[in-house]
N, C-alpha and C. Protein backbone atom coordinates (compact mmCIF):
# COMPACT_ATOMS: atom_id res chain seq x y z
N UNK A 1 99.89 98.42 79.60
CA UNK A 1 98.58 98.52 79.02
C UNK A 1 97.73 99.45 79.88
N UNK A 2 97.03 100.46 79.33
CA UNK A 2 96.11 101.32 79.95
C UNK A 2 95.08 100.59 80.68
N UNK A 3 94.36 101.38 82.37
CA UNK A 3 93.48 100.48 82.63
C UNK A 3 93.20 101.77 83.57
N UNK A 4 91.93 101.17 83.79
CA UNK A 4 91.21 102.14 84.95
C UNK A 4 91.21 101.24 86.73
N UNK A 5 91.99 99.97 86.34
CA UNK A 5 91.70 99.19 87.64
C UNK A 5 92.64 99.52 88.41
N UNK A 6 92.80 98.85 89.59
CA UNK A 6 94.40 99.48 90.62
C UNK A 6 95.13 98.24 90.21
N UNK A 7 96.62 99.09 90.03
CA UNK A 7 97.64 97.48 90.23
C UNK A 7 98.11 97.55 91.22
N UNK A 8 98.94 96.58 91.51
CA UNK A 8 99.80 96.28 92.97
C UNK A 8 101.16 95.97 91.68
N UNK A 9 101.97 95.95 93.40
CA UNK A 9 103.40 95.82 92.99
C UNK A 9 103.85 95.11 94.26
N UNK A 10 104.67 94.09 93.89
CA UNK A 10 105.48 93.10 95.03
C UNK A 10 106.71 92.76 94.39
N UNK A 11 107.23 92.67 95.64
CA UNK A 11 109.18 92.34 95.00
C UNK A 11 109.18 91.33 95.30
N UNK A 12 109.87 90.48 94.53
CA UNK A 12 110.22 89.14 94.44
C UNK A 12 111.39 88.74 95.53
N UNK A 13 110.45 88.70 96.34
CA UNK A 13 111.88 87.77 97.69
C UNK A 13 111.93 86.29 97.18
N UNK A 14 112.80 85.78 98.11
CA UNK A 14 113.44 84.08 97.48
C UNK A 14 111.59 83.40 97.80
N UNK A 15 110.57 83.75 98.69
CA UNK A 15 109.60 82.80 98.68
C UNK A 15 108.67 82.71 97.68
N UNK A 16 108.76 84.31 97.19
CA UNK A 16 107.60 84.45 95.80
C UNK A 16 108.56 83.83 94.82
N UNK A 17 110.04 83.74 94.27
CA UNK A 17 110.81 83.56 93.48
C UNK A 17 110.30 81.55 93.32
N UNK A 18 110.38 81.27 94.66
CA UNK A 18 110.24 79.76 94.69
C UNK A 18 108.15 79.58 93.96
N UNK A 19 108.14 80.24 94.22
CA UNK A 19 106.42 80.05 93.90
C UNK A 19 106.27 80.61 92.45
N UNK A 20 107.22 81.16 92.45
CA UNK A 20 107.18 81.76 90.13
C UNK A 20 107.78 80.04 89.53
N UNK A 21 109.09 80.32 90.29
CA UNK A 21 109.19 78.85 89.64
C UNK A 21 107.93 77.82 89.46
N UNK A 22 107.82 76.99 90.75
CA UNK A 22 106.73 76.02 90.63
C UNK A 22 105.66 76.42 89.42
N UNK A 23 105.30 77.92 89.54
CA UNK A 23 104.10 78.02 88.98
C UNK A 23 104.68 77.79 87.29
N UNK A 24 105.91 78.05 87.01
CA UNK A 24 106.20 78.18 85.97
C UNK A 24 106.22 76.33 85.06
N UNK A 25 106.76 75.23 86.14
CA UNK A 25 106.16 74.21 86.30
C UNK A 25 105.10 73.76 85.78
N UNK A 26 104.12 74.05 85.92
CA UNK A 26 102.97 73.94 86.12
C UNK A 26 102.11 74.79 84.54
N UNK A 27 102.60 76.27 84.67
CA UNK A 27 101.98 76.80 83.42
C UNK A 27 103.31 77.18 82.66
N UNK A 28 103.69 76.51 81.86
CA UNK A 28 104.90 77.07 81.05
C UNK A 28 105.03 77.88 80.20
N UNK A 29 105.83 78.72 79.60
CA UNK A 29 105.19 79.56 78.72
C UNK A 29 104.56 80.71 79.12
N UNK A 30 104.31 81.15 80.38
CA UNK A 30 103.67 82.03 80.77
C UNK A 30 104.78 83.63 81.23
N UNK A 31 104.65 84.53 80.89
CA UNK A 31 104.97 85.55 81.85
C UNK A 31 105.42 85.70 83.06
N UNK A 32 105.83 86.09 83.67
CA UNK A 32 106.20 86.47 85.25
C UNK A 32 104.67 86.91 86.07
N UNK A 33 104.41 87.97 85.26
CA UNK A 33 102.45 88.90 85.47
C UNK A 33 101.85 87.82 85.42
N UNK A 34 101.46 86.95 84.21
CA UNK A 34 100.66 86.33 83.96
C UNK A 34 100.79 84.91 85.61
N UNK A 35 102.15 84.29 85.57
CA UNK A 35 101.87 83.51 86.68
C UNK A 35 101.79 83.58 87.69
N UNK A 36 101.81 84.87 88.70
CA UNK A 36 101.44 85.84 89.69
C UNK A 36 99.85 85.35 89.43
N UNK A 37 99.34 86.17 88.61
CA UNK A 37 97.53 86.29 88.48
C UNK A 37 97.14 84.75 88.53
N UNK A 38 97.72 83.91 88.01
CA UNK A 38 97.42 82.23 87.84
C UNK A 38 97.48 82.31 89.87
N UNK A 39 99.06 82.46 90.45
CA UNK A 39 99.10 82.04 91.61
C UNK A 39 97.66 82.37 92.51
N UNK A 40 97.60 83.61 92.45
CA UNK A 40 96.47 84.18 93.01
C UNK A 40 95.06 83.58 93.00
N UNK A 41 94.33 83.28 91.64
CA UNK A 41 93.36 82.78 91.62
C UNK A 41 93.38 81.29 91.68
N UNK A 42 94.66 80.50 92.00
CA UNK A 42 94.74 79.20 92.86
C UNK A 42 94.31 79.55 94.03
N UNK A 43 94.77 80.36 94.45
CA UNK A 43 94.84 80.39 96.25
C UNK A 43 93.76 81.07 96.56
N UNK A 44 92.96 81.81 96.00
CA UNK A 44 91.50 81.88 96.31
C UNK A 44 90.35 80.59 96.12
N UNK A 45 90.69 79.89 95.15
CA UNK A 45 90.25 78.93 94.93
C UNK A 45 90.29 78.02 95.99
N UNK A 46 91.79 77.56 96.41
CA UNK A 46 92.02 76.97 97.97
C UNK A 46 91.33 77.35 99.14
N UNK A 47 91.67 78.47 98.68
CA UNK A 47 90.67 79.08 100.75
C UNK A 47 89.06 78.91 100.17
N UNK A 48 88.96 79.22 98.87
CA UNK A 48 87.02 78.69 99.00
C UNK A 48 86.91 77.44 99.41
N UNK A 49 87.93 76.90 99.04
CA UNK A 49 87.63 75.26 99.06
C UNK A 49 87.81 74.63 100.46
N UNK A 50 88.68 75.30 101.26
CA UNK A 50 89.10 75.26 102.46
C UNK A 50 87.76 75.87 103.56
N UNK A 51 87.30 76.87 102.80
CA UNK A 51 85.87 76.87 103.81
C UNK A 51 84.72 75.52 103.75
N UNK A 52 84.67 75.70 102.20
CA UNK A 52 83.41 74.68 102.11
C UNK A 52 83.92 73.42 102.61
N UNK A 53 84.98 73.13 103.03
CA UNK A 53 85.38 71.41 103.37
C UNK A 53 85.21 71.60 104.41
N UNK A 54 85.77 73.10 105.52
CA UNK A 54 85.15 72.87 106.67
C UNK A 54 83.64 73.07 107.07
N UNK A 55 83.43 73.72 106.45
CA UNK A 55 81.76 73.92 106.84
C UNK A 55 80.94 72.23 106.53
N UNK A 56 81.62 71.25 105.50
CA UNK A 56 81.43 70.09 105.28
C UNK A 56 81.28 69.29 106.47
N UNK A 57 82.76 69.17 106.92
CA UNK A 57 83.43 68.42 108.17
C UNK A 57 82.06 68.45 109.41
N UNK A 58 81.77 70.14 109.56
CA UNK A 58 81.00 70.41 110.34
C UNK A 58 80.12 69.75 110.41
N UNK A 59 79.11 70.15 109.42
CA UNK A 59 77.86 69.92 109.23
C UNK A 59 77.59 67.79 109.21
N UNK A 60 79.05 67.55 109.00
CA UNK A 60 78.48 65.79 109.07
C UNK A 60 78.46 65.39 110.26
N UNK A 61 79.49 66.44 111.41
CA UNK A 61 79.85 65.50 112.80
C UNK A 61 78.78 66.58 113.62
N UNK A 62 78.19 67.39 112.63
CA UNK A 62 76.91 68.54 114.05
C UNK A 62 76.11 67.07 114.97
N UNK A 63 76.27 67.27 116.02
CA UNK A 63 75.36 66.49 116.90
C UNK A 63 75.95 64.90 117.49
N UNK A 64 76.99 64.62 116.78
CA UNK A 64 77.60 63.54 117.53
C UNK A 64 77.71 63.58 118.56
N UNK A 65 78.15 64.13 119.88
CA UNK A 65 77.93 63.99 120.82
C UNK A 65 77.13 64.20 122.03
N UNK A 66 75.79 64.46 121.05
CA UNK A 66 74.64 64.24 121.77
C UNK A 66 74.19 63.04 122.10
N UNK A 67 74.21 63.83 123.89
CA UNK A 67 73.62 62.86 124.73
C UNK A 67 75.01 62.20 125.93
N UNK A 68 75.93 62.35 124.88
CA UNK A 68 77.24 61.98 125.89
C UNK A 68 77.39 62.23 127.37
N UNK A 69 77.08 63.50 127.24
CA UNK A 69 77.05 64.07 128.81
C UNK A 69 75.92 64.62 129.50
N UNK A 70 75.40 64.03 130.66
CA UNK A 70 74.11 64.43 131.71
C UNK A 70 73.78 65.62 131.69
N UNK A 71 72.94 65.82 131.91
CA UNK A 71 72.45 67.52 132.13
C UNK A 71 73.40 67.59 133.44
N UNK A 72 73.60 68.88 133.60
CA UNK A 72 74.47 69.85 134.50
C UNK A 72 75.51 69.33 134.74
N UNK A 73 76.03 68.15 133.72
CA UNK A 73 77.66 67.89 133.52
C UNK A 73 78.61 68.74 133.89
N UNK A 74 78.52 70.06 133.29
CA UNK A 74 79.46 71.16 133.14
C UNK A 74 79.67 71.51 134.54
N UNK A 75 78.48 72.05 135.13
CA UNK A 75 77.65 72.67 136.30
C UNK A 75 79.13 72.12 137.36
N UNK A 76 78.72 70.31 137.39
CA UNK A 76 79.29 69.82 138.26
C UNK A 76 80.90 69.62 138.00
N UNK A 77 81.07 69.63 136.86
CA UNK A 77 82.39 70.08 136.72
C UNK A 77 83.04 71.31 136.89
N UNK A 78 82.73 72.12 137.29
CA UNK A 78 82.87 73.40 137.53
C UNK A 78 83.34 73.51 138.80
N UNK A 79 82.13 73.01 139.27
CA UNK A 79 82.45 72.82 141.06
C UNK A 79 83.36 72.12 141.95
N UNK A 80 83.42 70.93 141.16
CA UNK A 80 84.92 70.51 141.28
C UNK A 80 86.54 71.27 141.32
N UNK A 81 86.31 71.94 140.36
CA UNK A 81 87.41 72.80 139.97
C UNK A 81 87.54 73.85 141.15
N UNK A 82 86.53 74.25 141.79
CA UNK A 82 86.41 75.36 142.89
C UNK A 82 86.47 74.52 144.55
N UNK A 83 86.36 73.22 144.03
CA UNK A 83 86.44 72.93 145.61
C UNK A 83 87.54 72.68 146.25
């Protein structure tokens, strides 16, 4: 099909072969192209989701261990290490 966008091209080693399958699993009926483009916009989907869970994680435990350790904790741990 005519297009003005860029394509790519990848050869099917045994790990993409194992990931057509599954995907084929999953969307049946589909193309080889078509479950490539499915794989893809899973796995963007994952890594968005994989940020926002960590930026989640973050943002609930920011500040827990305030207060744990004295002022110039570090300081004096440091000095230890050098003496």
């Amino acid at each position: 099909m005519p297009t003005t966008r860029p394509r790519h091209t990848i050869t099917e080693t045994d790990e993409i072969a194992a990931a057509l399958h599954e995907a084929a699993l999953r969307w049946p009926d589909q193309p080889p192209t078509r479950l490539l483009a499915l794989l893809i916009i899973e796995g963007r989907r994952a890594l968005h989701h994989n940020v926002e869970n960590r930026r989640a994680v973050i943002a609930a435990n920011a500040g827990a261990l305030t207060g744990t350790y004295e002022p110039g904790y570090l300081e004096a741990l440091r000095a230890e290490w050098l003496a």
